[in-house]
N, C-alpha and C. Protein backbone atom coordinates (compact mmCIF):
# COMPACT_ATOMS: atom_id res chain seq x y z
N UNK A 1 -12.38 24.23 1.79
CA UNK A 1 -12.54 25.02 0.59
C UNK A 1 -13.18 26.36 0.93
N UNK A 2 -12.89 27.48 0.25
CA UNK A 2 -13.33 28.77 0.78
C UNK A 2 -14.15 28.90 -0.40
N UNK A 3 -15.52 29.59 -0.04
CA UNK A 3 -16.35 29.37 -0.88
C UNK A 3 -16.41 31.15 -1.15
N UNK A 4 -15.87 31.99 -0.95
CA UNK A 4 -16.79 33.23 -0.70
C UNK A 4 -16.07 33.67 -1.77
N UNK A 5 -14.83 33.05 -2.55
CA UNK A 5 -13.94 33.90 -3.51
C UNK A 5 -13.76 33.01 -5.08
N UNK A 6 -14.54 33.49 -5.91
CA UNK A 6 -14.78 32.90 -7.48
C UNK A 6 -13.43 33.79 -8.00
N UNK A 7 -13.21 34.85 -7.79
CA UNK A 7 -11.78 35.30 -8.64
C UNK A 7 -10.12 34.66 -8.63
N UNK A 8 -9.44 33.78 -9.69
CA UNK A 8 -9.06 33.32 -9.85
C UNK A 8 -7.31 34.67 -9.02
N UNK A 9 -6.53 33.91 -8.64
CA UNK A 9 -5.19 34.57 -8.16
C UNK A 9 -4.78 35.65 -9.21
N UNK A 10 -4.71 34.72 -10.28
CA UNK A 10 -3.71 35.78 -11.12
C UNK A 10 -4.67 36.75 -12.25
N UNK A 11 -5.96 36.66 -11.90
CA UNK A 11 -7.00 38.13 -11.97
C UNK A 11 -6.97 38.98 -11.17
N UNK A 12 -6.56 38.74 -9.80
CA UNK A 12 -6.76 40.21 -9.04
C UNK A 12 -5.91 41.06 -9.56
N UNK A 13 -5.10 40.91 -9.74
CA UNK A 13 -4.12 42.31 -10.10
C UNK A 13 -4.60 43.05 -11.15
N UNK A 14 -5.07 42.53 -12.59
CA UNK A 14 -5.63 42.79 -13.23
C UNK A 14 -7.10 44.05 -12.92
N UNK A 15 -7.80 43.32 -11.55
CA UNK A 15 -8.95 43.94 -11.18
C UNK A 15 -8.37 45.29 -10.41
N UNK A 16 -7.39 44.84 -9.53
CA UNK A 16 -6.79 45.60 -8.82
C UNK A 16 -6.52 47.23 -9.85
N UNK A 17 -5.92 46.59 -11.06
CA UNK A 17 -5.63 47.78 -12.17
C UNK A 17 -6.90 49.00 -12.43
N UNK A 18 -7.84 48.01 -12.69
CA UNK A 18 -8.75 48.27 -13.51
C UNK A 18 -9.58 49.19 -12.07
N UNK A 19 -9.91 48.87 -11.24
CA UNK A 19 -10.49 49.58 -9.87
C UNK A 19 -9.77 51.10 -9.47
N UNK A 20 -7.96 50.76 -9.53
CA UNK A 20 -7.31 52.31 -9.65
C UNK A 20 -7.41 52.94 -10.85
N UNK A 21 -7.60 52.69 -12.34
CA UNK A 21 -8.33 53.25 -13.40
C UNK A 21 -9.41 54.08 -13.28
N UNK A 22 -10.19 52.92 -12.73
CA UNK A 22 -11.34 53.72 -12.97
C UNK A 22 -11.85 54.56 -11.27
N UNK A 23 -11.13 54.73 -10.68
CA UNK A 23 -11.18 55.40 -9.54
C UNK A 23 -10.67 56.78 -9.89
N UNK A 24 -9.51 57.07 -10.48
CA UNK A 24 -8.57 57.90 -10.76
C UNK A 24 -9.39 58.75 -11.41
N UNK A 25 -9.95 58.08 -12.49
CA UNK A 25 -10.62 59.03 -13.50
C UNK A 25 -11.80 59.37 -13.24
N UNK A 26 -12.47 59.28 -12.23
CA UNK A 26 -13.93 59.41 -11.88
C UNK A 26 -14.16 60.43 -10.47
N UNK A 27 -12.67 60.72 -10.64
CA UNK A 27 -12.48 61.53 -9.40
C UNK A 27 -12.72 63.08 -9.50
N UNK A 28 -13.29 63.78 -8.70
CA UNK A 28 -13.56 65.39 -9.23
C UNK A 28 -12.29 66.19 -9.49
N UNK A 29 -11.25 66.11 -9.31
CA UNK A 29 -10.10 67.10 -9.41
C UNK A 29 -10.13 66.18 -11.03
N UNK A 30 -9.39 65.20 -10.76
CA UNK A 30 -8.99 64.80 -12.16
C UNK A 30 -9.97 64.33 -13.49
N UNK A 31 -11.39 65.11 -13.25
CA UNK A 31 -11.75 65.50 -14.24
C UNK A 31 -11.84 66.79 -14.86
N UNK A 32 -11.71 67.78 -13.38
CA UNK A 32 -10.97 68.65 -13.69
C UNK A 32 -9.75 68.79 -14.61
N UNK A 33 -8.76 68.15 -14.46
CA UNK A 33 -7.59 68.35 -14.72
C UNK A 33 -7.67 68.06 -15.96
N UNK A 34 -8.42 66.85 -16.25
CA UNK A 34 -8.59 66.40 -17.87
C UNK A 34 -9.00 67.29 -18.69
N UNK A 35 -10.28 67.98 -18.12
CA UNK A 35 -10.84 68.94 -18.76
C UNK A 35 -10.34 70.48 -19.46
N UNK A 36 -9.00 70.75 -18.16
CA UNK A 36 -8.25 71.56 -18.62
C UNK A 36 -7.74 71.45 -19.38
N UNK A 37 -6.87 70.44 -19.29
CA UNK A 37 -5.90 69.87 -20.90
C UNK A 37 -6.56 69.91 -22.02
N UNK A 38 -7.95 69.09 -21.86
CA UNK A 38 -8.73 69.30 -23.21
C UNK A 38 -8.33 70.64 -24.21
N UNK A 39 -8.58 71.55 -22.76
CA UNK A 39 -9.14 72.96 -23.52
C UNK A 39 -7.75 73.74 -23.63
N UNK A 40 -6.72 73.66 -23.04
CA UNK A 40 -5.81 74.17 -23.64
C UNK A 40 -4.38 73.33 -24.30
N UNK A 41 -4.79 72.08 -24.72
CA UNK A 41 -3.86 71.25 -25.11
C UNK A 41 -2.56 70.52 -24.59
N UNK A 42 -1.82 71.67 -24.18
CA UNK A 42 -0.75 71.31 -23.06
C UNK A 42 -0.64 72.28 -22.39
N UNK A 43 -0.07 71.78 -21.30
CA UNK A 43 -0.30 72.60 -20.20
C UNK A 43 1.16 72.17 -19.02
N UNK A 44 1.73 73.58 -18.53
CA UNK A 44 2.62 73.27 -17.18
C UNK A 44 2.56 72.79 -16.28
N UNK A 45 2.74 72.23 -15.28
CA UNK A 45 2.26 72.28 -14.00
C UNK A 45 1.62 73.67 -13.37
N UNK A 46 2.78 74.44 -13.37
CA UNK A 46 2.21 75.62 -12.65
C UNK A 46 0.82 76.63 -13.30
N UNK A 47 0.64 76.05 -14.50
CA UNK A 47 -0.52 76.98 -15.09
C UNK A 47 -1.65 75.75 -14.95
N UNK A 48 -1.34 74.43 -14.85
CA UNK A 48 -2.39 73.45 -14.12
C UNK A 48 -2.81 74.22 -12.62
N UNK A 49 -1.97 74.38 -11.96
CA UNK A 49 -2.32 74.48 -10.38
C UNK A 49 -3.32 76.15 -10.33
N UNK A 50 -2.84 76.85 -11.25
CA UNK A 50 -3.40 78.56 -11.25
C UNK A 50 -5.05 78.00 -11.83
N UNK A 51 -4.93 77.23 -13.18
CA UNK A 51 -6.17 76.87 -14.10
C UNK A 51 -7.47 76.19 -13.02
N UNK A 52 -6.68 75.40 -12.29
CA UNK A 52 -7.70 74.04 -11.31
C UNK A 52 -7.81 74.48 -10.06
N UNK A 53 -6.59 75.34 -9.63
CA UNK A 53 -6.66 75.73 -8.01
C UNK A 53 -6.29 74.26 -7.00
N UNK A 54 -6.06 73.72 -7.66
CA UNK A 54 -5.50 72.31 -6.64
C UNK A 54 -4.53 72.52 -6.14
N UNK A 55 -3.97 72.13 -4.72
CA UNK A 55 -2.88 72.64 -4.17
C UNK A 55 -1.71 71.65 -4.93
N UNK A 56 -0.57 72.05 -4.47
CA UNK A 56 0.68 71.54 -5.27
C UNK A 56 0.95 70.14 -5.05
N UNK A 57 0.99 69.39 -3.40
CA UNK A 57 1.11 68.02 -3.29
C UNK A 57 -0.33 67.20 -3.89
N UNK A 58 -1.53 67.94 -3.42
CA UNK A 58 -2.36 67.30 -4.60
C UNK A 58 -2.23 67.46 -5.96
N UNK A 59 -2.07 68.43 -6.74
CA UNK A 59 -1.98 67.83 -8.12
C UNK A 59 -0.87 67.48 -8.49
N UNK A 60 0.54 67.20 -8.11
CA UNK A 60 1.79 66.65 -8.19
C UNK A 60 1.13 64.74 -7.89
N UNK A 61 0.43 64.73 -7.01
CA UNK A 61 0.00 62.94 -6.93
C UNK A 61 -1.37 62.79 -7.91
N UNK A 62 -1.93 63.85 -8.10
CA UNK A 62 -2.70 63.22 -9.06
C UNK A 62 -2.10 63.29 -10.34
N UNK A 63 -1.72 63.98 -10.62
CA UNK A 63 -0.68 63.94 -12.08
C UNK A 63 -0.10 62.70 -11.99
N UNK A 64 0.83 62.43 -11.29
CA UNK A 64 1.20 60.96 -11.28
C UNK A 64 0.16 59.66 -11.13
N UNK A 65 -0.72 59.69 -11.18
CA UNK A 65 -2.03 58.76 -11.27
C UNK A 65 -2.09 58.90 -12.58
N UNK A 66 -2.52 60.28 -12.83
CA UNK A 66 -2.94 60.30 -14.39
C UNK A 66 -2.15 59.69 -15.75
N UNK A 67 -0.80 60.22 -15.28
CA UNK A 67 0.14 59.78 -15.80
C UNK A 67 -0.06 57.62 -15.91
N UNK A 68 -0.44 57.48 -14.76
CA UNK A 68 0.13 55.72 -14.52
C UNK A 68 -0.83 55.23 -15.15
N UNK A 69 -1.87 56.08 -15.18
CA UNK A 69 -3.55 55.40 -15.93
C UNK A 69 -3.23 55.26 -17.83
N UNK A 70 -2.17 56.39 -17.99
CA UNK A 70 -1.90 56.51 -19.35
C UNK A 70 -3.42 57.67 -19.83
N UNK A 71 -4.24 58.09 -19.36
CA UNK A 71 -5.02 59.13 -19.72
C UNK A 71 -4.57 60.52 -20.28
N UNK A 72 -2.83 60.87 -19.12
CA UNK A 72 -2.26 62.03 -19.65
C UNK A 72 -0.77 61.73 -19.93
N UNK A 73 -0.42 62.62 -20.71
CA UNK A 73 1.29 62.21 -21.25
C UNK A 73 1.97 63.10 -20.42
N UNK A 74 2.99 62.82 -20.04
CA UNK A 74 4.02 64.05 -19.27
C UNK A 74 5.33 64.68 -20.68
N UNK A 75 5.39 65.06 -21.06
CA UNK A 75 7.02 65.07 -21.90
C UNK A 75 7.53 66.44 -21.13
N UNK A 76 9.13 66.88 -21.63
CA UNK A 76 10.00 67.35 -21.11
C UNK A 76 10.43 68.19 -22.34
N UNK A 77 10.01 69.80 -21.98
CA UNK A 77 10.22 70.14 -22.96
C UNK A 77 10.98 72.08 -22.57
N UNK A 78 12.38 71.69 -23.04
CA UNK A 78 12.64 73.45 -22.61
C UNK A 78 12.90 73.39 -21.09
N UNK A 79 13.30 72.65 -20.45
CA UNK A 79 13.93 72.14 -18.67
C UNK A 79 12.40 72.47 -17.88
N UNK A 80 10.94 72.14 -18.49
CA UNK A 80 10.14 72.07 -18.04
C UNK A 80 8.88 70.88 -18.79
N UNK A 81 8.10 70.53 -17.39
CA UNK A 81 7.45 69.29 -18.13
C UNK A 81 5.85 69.82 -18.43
N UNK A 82 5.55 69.14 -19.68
CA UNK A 82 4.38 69.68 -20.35
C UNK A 82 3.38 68.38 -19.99
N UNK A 83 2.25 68.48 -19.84
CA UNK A 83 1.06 67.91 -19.80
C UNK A 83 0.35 67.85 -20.68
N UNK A 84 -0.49 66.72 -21.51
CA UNK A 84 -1.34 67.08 -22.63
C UNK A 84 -2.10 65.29 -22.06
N UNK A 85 -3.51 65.47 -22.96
CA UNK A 85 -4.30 64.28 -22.78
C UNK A 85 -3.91 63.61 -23.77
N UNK A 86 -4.03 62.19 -23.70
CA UNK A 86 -3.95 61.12 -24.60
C UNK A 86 -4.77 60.84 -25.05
N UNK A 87 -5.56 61.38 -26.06
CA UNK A 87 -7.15 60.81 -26.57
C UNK A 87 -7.08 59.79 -27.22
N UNK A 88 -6.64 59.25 -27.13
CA UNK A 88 -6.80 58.10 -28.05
C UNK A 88 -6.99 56.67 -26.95
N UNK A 89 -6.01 57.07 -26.10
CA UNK A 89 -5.79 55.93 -24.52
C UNK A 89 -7.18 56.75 -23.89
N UNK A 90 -7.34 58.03 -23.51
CA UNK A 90 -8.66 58.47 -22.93
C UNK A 90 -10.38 57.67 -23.20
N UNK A 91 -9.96 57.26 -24.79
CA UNK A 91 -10.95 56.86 -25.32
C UNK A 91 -11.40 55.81 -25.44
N UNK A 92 -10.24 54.52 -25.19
CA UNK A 92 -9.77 53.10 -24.81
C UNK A 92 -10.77 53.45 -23.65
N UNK A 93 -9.93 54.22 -22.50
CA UNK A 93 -10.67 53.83 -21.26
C UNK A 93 -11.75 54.13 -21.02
N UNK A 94 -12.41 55.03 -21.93
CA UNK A 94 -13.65 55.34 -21.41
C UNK A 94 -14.41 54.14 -22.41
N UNK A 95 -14.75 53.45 -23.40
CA UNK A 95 -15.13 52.45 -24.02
C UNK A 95 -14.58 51.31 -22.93
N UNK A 96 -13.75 51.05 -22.45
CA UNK A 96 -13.83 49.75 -21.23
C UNK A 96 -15.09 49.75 -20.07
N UNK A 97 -14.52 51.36 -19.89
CA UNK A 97 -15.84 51.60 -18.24
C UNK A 97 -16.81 51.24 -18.46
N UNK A 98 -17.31 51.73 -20.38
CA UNK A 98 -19.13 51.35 -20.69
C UNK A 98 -19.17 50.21 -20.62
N UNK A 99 -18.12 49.16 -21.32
CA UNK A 99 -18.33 47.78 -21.61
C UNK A 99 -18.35 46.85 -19.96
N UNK A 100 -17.90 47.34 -18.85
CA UNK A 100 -17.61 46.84 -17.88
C UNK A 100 -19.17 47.35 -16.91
N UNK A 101 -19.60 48.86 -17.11
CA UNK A 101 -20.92 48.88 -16.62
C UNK A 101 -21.62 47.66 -17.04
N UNK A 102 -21.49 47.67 -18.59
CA UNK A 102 -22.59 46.73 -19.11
C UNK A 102 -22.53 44.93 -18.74
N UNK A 103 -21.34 44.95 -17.74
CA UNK A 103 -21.15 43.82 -17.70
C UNK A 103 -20.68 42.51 -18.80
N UNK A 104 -19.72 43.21 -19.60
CA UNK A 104 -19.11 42.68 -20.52
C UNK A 104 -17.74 42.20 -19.63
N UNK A 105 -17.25 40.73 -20.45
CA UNK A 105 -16.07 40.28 -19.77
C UNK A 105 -15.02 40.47 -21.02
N UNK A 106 -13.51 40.42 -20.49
CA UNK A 106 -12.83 40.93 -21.68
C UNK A 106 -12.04 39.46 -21.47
């Protein structure tokens, strides 16, 4: 019997989720990035990269994080894609992080 592992199989993935969540978002560019959106609602890529100064393969993979976390929306608008925050999912996740500091189980 292996004693060193109490997490059940079909929780890790779950944890697994929840660890790239809250990694993603706690990261300095992509609070950057959040922060931009905040303030100008939607936003291009290319006026993300001028706004944040992040180079292009970095914020092209963090956008796609952001995107997978559900924090930011991508839509397609005019043969170009717009960026805006999801406050409502932003706000989900940030009420999990407190409840999970606090050591709450869901």
């Amino acid at each position: 019997m292996h004693a060193g592992t109490t997490i059940k199989p079909v929780n890790t993935e779950k944890i697994q989720r929840a660890i790239f969540v809250l990694e993603t978002l706690s990261d300095k560019n992509s609070k950057q990035v959040l922060e931009t959106l905040k303030e100008h609602r939607s936003t291009t890529f290319l006026e993300l990269m001028i706004y944040t100064r992040i180079s292009n393969d970095e914020l092209e993979l963090l956008l796609d994080k952001l995107c997978d976390t559900g924090a930011i929306v991508q839509e397609e608008v005019d043969w170009q894609s717009l960026f805006s925050v999801d406050e409502k999912r932003l706000s989900a996740l940030a009420a999990y992080a407190k409840a999970l500091a606090r050591g709450a189980r869901f």
